[in-house]
N, C-alpha and C. Protein backbone atom coordinates (compact mmCIF):
# COMPACT_ATOMS: atom_id res chain seq x y z
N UNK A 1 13.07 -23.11 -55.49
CA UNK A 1 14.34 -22.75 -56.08
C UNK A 1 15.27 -22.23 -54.98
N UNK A 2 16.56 -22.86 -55.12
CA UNK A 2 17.18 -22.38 -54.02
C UNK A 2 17.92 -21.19 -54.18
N UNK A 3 18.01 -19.79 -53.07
CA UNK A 3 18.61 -18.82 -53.18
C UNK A 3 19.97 -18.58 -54.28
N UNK A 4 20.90 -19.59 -54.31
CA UNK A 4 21.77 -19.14 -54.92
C UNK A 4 22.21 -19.55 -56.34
N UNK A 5 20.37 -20.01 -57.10
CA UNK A 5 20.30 -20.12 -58.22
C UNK A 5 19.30 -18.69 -58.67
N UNK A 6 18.68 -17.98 -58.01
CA UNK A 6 18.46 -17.01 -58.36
C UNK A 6 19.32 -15.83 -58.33
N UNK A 7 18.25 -14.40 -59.11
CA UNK A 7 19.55 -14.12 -60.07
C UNK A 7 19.28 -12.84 -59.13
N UNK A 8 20.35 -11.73 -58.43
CA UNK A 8 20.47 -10.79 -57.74
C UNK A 8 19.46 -9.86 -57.69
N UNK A 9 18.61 -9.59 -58.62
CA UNK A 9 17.83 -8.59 -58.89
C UNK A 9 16.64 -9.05 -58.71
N UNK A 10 16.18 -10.49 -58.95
CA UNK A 10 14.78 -11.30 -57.82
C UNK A 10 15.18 -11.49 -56.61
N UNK A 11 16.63 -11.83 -56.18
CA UNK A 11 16.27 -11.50 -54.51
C UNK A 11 16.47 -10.34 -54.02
N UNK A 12 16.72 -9.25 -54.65
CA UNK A 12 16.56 -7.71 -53.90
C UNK A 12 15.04 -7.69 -54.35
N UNK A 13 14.31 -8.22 -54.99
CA UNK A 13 12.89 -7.75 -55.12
C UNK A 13 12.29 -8.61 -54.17
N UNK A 14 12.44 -10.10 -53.88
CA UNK A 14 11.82 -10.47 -52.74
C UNK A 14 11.97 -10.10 -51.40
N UNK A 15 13.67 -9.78 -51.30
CA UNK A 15 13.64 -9.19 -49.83
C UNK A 15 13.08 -7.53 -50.04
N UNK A 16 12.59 -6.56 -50.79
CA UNK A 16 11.96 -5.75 -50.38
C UNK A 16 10.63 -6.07 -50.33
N UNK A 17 10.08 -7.01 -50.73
CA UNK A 17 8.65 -7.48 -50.91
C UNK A 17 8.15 -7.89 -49.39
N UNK A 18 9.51 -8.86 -48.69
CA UNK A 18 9.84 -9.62 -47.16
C UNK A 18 9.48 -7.96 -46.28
N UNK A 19 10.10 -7.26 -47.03
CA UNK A 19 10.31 -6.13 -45.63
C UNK A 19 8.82 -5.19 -45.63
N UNK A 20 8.31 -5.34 -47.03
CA UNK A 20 6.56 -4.66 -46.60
C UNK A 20 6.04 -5.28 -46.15
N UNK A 21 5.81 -6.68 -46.60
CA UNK A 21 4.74 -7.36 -46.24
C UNK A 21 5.48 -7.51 -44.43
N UNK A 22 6.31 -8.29 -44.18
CA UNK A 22 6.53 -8.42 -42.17
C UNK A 22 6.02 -7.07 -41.51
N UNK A 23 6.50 -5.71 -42.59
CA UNK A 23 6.05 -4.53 -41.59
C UNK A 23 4.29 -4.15 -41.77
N UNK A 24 3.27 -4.56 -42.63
CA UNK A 24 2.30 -4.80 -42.68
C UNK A 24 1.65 -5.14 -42.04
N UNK A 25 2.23 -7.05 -41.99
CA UNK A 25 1.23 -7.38 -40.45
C UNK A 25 2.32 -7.35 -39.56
N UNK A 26 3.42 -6.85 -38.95
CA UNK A 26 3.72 -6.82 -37.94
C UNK A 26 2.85 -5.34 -37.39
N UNK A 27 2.24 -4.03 -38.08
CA UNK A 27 1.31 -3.17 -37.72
C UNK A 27 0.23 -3.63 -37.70
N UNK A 28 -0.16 -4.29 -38.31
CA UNK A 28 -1.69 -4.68 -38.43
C UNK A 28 -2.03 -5.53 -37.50
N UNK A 29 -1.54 -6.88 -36.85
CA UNK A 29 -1.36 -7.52 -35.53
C UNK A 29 -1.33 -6.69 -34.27
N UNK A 30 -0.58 -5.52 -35.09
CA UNK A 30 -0.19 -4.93 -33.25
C UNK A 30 -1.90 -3.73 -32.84
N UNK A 31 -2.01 -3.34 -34.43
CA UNK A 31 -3.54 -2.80 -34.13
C UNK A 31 -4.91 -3.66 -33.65
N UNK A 32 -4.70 -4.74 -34.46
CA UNK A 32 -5.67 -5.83 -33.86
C UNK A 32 -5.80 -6.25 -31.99
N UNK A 33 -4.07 -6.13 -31.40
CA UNK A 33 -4.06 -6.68 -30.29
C UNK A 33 -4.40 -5.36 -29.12
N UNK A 34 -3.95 -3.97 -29.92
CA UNK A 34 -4.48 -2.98 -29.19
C UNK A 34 -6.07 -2.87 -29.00
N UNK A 35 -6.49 -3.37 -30.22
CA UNK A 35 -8.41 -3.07 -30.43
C UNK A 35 -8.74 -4.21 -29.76
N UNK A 36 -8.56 -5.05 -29.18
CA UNK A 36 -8.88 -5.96 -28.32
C UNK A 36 -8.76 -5.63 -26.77
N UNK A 37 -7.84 -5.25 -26.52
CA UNK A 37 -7.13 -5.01 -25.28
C UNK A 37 -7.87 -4.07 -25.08
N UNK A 38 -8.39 -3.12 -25.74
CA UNK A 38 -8.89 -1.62 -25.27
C UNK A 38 -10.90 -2.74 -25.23
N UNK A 39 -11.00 -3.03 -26.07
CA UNK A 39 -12.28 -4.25 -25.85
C UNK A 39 -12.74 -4.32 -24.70
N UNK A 40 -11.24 -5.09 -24.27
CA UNK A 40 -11.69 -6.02 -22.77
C UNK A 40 -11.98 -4.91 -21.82
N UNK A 41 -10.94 -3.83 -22.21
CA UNK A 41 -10.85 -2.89 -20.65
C UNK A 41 -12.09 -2.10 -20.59
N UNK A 42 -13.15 -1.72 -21.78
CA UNK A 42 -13.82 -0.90 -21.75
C UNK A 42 -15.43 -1.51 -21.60
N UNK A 43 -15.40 -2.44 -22.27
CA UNK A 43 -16.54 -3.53 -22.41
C UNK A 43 -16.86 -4.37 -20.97
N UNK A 44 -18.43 -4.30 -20.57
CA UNK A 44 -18.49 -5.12 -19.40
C UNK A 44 -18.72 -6.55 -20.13
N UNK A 45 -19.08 -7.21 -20.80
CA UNK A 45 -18.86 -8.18 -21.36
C UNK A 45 -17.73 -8.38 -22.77
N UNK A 46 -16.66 -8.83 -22.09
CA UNK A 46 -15.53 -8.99 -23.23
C UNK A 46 -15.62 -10.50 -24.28
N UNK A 47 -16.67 -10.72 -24.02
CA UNK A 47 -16.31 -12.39 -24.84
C UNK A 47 -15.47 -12.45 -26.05
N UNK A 48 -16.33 -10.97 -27.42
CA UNK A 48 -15.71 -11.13 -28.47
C UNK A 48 -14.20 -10.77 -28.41
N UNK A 49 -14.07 -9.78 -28.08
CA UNK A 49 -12.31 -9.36 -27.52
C UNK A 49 -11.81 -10.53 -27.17
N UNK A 50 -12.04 -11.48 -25.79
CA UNK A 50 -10.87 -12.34 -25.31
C UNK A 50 -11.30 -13.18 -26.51
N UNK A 51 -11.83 -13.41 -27.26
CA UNK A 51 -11.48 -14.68 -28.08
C UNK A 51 -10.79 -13.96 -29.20
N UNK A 52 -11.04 -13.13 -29.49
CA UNK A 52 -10.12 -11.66 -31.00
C UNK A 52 -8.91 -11.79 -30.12
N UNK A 53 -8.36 -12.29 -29.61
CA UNK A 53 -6.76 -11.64 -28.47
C UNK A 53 -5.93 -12.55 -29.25
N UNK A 54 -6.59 -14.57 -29.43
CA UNK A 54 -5.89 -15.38 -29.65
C UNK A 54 -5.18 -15.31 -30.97
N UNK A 55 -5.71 -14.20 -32.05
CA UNK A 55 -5.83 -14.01 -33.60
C UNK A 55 -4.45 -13.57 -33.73
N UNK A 56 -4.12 -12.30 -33.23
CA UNK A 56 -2.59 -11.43 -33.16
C UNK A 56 -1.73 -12.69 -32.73
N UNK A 57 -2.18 -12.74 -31.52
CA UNK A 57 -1.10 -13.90 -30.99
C UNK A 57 -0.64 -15.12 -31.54
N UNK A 58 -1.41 -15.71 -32.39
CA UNK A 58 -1.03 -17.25 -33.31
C UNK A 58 -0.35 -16.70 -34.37
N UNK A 59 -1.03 -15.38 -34.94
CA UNK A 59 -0.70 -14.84 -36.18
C UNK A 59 1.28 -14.77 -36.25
N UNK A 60 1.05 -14.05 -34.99
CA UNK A 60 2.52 -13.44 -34.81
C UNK A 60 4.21 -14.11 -34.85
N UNK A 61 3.21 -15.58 -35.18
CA UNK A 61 4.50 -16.69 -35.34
C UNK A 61 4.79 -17.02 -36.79
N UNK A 62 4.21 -15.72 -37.70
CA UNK A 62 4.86 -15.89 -39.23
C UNK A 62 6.04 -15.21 -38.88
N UNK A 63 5.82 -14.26 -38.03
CA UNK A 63 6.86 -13.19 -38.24
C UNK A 63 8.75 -13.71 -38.02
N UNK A 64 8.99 -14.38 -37.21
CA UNK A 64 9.73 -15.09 -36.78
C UNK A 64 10.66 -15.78 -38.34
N UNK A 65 9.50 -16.39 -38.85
CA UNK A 65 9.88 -17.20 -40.33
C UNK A 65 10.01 -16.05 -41.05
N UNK A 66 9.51 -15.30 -41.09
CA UNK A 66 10.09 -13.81 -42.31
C UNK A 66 11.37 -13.23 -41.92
N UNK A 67 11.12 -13.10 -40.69
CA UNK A 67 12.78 -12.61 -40.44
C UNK A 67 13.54 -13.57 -40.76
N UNK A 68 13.62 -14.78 -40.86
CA UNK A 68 14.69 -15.64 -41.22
C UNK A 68 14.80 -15.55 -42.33
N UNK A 69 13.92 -15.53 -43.39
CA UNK A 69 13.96 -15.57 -44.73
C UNK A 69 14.62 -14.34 -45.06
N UNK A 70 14.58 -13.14 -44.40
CA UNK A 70 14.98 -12.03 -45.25
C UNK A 70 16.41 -11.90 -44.55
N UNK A 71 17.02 -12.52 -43.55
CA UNK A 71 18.18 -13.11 -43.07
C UNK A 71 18.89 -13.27 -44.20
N UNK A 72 18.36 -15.04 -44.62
CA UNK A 72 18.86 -15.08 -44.97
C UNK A 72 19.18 -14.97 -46.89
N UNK A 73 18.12 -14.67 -47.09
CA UNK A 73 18.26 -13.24 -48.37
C UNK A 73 19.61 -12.23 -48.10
N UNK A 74 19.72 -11.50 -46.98
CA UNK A 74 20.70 -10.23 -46.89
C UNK A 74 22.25 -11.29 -47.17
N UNK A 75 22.04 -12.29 -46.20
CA UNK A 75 23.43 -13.06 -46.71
C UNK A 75 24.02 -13.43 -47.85
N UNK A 76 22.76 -13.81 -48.71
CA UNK A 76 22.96 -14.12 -50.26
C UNK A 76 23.45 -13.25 -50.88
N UNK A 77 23.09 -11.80 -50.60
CA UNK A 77 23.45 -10.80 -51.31
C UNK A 77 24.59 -9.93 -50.97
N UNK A 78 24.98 -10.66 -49.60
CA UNK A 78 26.25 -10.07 -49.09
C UNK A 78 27.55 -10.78 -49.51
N UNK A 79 26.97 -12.00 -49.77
CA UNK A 79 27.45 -13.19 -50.06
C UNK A 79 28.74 -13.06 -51.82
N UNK A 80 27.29 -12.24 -52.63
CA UNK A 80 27.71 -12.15 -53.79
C UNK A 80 28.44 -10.72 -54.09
N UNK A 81 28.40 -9.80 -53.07
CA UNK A 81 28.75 -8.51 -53.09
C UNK A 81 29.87 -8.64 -53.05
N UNK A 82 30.58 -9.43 -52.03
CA UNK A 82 31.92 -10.41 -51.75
C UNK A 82 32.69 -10.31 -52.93
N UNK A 83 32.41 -11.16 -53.42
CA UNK A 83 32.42 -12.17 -54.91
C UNK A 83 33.60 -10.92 -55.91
C-alpha cells in the first residue's frame, strides 16, 4: 500500500515502530561487533570471533533501508501537515 493511501495515524505508528526497531538493532549490532572485537583481542585463538565479525557487518545494511523508509514516512506527514 502506498504511503499516501494510508491514513495519518498508521503512519505515525509505523514510523514510531521504524524508530525502535532501527534503534534495537542498530544497539544490538553494535554490541555484537564490540563482543567480537574484544574476542579477537583477548582470545589466542579467534576463529569463532573473526567469523561472528561478518554477522554485524552484513546485518548493518538494513539500517540504511530503515532510514529511508522512516524518511520518507516524516515527509508524508510533513507533507499532510502542509495541507
Amino acid at each position: 500500500m502506498k504511503l499516501k493511501e494510508k491514513a495519518t495515524e498508521k503512519l505515525e505508528s509505523e514510523l514510531k515502530l521504524l524508530k525502535v526497531s532501527t534503534g534495537l538493532l542498530a544497539g544490538i549490532l553494535s554490541v555484537l561487533f564490540i563482543v567480537c572485537i574484544y574476542g579477537l583481542l583477548t582470545k589466542d585463538k579467534g576463529d569463532v570471533f573473526s567469523s561472528l565479525v561478518v554477522v554485524p557487518i552484513a546485518l548493518s545494511a538494513i539500517l540504511p533501508s530503515q532510514y529511508s523508509s522512516m524518511k520518507k514516512i516524516k515527509e508524508e506527514l510533513e507533507s499532510r501537515s502542509k495541507l
